[in-house]
Protein backbone atom coordinates (compact mmCIF):
# COMPACT_ATOMS: atom_id res chain seq x y z
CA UNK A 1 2.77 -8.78 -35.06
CA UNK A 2 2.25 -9.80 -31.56
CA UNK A 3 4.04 -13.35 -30.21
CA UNK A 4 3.70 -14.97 -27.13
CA UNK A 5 6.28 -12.52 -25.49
CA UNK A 6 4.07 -9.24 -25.89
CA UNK A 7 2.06 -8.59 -23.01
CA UNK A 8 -0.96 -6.18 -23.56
CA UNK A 9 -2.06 -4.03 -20.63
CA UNK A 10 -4.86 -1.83 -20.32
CA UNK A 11 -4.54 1.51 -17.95
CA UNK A 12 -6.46 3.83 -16.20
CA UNK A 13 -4.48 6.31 -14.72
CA UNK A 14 -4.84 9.28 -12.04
CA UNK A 15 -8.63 9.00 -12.07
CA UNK A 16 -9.70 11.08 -9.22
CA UNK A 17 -13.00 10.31 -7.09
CA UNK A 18 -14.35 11.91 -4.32
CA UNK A 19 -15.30 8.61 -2.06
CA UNK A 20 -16.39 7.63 1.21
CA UNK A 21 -13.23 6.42 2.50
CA UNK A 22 -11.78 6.42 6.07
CA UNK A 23 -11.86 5.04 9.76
CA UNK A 24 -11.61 7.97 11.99
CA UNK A 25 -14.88 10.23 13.26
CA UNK A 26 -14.09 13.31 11.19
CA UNK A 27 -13.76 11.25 7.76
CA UNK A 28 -16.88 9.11 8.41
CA UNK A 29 -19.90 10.72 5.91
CA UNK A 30 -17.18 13.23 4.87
CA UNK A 31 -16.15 12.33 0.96
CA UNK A 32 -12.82 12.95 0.02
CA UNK A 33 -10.53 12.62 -3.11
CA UNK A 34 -8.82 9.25 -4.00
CA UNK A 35 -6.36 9.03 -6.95
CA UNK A 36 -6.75 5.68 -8.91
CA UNK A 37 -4.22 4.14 -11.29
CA UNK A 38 -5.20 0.83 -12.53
CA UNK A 39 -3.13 -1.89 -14.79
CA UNK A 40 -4.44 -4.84 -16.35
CA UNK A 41 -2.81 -7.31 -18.02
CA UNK A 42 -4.89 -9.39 -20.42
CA UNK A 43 -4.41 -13.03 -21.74
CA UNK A 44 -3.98 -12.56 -25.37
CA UNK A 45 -1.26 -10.42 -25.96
CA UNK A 46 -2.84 -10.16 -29.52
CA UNK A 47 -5.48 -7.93 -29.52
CA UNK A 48 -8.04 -6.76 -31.77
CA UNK A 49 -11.87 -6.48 -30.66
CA UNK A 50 -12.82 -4.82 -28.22
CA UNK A 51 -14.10 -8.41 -27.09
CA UNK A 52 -10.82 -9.30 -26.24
CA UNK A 53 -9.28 -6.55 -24.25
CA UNK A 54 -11.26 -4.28 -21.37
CA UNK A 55 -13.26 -1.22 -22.21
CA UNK A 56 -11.63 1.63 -19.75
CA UNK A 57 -15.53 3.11 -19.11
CA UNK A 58 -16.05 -0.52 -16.98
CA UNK A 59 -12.83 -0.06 -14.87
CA UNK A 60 -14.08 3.76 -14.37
CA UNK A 61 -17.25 2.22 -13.59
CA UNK A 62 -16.54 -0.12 -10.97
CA UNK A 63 -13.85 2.67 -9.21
CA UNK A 64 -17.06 4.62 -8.99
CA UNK A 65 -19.25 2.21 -7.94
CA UNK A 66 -17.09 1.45 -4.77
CA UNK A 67 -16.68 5.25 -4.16
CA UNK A 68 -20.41 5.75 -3.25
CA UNK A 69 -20.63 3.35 -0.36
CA UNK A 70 -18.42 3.34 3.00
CA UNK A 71 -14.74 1.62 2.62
CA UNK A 72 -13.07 2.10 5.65
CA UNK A 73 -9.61 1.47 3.73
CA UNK A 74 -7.58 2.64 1.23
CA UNK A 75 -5.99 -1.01 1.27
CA UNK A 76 -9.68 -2.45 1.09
CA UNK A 77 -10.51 -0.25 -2.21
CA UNK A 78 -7.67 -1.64 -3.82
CA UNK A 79 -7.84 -4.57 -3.16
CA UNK A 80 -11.87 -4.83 -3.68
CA UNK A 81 -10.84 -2.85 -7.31
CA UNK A 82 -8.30 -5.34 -8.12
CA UNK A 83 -10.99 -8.02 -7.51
CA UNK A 84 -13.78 -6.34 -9.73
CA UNK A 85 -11.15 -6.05 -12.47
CA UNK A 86 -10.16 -9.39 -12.92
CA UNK A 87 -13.83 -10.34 -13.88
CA UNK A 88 -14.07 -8.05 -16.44
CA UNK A 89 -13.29 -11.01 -18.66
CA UNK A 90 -9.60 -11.07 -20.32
CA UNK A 91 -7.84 -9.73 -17.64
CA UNK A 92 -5.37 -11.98 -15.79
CA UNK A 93 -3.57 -9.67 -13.65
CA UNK A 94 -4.47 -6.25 -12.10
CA UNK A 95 -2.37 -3.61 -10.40
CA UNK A 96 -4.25 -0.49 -8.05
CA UNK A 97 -2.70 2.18 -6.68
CA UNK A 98 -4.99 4.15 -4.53
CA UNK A 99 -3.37 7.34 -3.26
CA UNK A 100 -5.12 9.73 -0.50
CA UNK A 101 -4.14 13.19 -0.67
CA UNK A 102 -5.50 14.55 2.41
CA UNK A 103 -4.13 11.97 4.13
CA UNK A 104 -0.91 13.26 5.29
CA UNK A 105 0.28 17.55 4.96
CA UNK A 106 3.34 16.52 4.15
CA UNK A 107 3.16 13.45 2.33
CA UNK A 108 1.13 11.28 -0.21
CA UNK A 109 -0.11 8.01 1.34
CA UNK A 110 -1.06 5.21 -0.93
CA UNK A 111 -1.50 1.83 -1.32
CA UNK A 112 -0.92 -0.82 -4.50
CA UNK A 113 -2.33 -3.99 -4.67
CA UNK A 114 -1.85 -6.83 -7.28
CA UNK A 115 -4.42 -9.33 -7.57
CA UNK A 116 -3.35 -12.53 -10.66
């Protein structure tokens, strides 16, 4: 049984999305992939409707929804994400990692933001 030390947290992780993301001339109108990891931590560390926690299909949702228009920042995705997240209704905390693999050849460049 849950107590008032269990924390609950929903996860999406690794969802990939091709997006409009970037601020230099050859990445403007030119999708590319984004890796998205997202934690939420909800209220009630009891759980049990799916009233009370987050259905993973709206966090999908809302990654994809900010994939189809211009963001000229990894750090703005995130952070935008993080934002759209903690209105889904239980959710008092929420960690994104947005990682850019084209980015860098030798490297994975990313960002994490955590919005309470």
């Amino acid at each position: 049984m849950a107590d008032a030390r269990t924390v609950t947290e929903v996860r999406v992780d690794a969802l990939t999305l091709d997006a409009d993301i970037g601020v230099h001339a050859h990445e403007i109108g030119a999708r590319q992939p984004l890796v998205v990891s997202v934690a939420l931590t909800l209220g009630a560390p009891r759980v049990a409707t799916l009233g009370e926690t987050v259905d993973y299909r709206h966090i999908v949702a809302e990654a994809t929804d900010l994939a189809a228009r211009h963001v000229p920042l990894i750090e703005s995705f995130a952070q935008m994400l993080a934002e759209r997240c903690l209105a889904l209704g239980a959710v008092t905390r929420a960690e994104v990692t947005v990682a850019k693999p084209r980015a860098l050849a030798a490297a994975l460049a990313s960002v994490r933001v955590v919005a309470q």
